[in-house]
C-alpha atoms as a PDB file:
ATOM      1  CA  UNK A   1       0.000   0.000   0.000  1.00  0.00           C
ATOM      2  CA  UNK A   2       0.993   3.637  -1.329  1.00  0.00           C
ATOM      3  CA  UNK A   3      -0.406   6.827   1.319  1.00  0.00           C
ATOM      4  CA  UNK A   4      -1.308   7.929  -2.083  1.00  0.00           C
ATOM      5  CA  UNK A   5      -4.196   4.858  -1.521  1.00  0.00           C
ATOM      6  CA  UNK A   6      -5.279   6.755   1.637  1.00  0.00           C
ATOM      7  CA  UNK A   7      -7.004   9.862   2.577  1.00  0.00           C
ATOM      8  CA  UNK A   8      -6.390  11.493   5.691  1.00  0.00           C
ATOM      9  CA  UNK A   9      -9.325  13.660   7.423  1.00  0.00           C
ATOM     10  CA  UNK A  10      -8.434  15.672  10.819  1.00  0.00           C
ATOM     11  CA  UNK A  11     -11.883  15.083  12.674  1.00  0.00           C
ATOM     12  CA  UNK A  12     -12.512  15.725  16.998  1.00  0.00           C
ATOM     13  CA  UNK A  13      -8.993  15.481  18.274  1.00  0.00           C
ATOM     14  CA  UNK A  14      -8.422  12.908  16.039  1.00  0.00           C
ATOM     15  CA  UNK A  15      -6.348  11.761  13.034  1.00  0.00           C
ATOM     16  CA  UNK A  16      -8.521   9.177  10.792  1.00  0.00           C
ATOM     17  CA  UNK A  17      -6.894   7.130   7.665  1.00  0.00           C
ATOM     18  CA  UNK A  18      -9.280   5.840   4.946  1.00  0.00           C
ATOM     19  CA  UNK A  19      -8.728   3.895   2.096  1.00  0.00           C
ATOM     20  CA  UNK A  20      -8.810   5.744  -0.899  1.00  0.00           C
ATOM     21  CA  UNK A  21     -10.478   3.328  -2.988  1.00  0.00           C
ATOM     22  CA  UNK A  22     -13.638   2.124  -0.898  1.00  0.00           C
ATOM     23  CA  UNK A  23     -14.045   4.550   2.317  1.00  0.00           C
ATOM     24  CA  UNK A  24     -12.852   2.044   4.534  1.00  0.00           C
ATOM     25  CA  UNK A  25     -11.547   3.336   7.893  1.00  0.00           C
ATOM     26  CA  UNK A  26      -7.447   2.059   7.890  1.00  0.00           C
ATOM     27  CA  UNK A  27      -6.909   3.085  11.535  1.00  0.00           C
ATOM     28  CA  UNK A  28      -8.096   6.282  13.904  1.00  0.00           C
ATOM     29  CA  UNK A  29      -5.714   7.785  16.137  1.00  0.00           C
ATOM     30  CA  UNK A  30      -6.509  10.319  19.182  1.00  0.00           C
ATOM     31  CA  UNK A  31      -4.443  13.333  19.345  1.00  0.00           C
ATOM     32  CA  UNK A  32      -5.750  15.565  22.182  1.00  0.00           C
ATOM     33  CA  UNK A  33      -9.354  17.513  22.709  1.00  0.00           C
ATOM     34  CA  UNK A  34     -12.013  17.385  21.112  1.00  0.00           C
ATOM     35  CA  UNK A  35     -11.416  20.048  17.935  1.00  0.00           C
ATOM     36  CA  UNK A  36     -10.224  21.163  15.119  1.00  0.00           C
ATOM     37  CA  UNK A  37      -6.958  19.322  13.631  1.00  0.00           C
ATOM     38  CA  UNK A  38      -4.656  20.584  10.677  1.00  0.00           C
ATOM     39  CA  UNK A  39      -3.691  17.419   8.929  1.00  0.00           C
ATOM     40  CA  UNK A  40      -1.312  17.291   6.191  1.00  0.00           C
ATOM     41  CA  UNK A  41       0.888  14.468   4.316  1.00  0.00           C
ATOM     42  CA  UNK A  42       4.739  15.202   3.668  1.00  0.00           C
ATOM     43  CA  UNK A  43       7.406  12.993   2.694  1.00  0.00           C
ATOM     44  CA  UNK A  44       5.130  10.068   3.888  1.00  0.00           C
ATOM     45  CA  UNK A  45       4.495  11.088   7.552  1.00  0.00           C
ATOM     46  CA  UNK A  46       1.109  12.941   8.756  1.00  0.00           C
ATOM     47  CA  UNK A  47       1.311  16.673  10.351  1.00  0.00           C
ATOM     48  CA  UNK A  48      -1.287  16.521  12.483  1.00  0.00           C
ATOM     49  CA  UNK A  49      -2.122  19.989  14.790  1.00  0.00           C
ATOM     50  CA  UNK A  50      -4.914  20.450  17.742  1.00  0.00           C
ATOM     51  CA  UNK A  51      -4.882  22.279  20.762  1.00  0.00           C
ATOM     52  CA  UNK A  52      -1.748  23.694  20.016  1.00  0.00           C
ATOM     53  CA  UNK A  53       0.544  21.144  19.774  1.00  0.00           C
ATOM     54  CA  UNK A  54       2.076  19.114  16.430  1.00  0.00           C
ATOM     55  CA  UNK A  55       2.149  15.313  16.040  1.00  0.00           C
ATOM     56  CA  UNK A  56       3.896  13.356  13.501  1.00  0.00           C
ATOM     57  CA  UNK A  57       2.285   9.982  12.849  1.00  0.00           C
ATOM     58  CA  UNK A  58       3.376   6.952  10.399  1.00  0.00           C
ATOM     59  CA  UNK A  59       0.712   6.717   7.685  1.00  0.00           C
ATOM     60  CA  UNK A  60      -0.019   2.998   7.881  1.00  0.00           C
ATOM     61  CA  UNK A  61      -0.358   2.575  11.170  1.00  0.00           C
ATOM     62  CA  UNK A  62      -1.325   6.037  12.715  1.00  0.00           C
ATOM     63  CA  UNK A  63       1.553   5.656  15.661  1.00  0.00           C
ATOM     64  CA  UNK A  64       3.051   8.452  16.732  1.00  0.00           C
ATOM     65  CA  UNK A  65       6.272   9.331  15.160  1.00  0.00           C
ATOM     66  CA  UNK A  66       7.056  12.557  17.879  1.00  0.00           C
ATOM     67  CA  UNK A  67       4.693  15.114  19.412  1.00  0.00           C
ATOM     68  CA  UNK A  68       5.923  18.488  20.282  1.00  0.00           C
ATOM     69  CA  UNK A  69       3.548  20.290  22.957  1.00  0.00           C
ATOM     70  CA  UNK A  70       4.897  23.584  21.600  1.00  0.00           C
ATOM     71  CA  UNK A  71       4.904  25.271  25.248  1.00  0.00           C
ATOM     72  CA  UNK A  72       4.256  28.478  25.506  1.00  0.00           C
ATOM     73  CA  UNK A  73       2.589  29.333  22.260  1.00  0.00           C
ATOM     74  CA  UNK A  74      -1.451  28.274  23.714  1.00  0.00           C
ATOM     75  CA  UNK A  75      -4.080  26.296  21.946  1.00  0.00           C
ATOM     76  CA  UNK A  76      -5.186  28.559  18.943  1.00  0.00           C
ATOM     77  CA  UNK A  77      -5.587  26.813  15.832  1.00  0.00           C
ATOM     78  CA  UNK A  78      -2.002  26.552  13.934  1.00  0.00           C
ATOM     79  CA  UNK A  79      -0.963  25.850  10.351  1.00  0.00           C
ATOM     80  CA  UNK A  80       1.723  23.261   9.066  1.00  0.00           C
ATOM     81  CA  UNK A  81       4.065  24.624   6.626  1.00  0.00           C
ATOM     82  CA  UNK A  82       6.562  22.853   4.552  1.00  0.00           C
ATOM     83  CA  UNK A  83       7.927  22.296   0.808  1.00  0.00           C
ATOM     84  CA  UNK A  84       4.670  20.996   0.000  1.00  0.00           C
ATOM     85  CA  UNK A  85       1.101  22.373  -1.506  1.00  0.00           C
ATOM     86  CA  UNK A  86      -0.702  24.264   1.470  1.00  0.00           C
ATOM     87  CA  UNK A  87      -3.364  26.063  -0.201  1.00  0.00           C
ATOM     88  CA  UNK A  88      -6.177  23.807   1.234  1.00  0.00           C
ATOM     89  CA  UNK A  89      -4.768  23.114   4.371  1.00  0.00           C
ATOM     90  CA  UNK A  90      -4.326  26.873   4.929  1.00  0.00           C
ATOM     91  CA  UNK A  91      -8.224  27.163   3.763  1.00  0.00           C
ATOM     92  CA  UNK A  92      -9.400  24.892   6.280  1.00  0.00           C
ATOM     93  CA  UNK A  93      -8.033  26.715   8.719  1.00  0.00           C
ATOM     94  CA  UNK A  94      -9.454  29.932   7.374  1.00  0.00           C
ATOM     95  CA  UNK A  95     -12.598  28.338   6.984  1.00  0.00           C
ATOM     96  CA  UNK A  96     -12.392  27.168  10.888  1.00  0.00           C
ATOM     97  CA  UNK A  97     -11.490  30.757  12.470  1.00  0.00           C
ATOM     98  CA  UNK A  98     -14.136  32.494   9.962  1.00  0.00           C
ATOM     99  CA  UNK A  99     -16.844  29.740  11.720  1.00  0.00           C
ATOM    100  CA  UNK A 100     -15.548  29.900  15.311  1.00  0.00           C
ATOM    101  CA  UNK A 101     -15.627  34.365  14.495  1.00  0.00           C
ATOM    102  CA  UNK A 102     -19.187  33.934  13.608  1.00  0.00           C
ATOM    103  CA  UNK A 103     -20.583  31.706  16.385  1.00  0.00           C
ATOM    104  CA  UNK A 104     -18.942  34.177  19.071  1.00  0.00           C
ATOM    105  CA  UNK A 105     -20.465  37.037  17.283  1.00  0.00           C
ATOM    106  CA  UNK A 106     -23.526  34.830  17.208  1.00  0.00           C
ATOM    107  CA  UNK A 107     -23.567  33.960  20.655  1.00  0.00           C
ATOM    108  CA  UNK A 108     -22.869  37.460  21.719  1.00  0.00           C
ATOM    109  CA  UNK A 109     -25.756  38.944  20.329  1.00  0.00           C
ATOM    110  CA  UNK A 110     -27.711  36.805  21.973  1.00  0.00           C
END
């Protein structure tokens, strides 16, 4: 198996691996929380990043490669950047502030 057989969705805290071909769920792996997570594929390892911290996790198996808690720098969301395409990684994220803005304007109108 290629990771180019798998798709890899950031979901809850969690890191989940499907195959490609027929949907079906590889392996899930629990990072931390319950939110947001940055996922992206380079030089076959997963960037994974929730609650403010980075994990690097083997593609086939969804073990942890190294986690870095990144003290000091809190739990907003964060980006992964690298020598690889970012442009929908980086709208994900955009996509999850612009929600989170709009439910706290939401809820403060309220």
């Amino acid at each position: 198996m290629k990771t180019s057989d798998l798709v890899f969705v950031g979901i809850k805290g969690s890191v989940v691996a499907l195959e490609r071909a027929t949907g079906n769920q590889r392996w899930a792996t629990h990072l931390k929380g319950w939110n947001f997570v940055n996922v992206v594929l380079q030089n076959d390892a997963i960037l994974a990043s929730c609650q403010g911290e980075i994990f690097c996790l083997d593609p086939f198996t969804g073990n942890a490669l190294w986690h870095n808690p990144l003290k000091g720098f809190g739990t907003g969301l964060a980006t992964i950047a690298g020598d690889f395409n970012q442009v929908s990684a980086s709208a994900a994220v955009l996509s999850e502030e612009r929600r989170r803005d709009e439910a706290a304007a939401s809820a403060a109108t309220m």
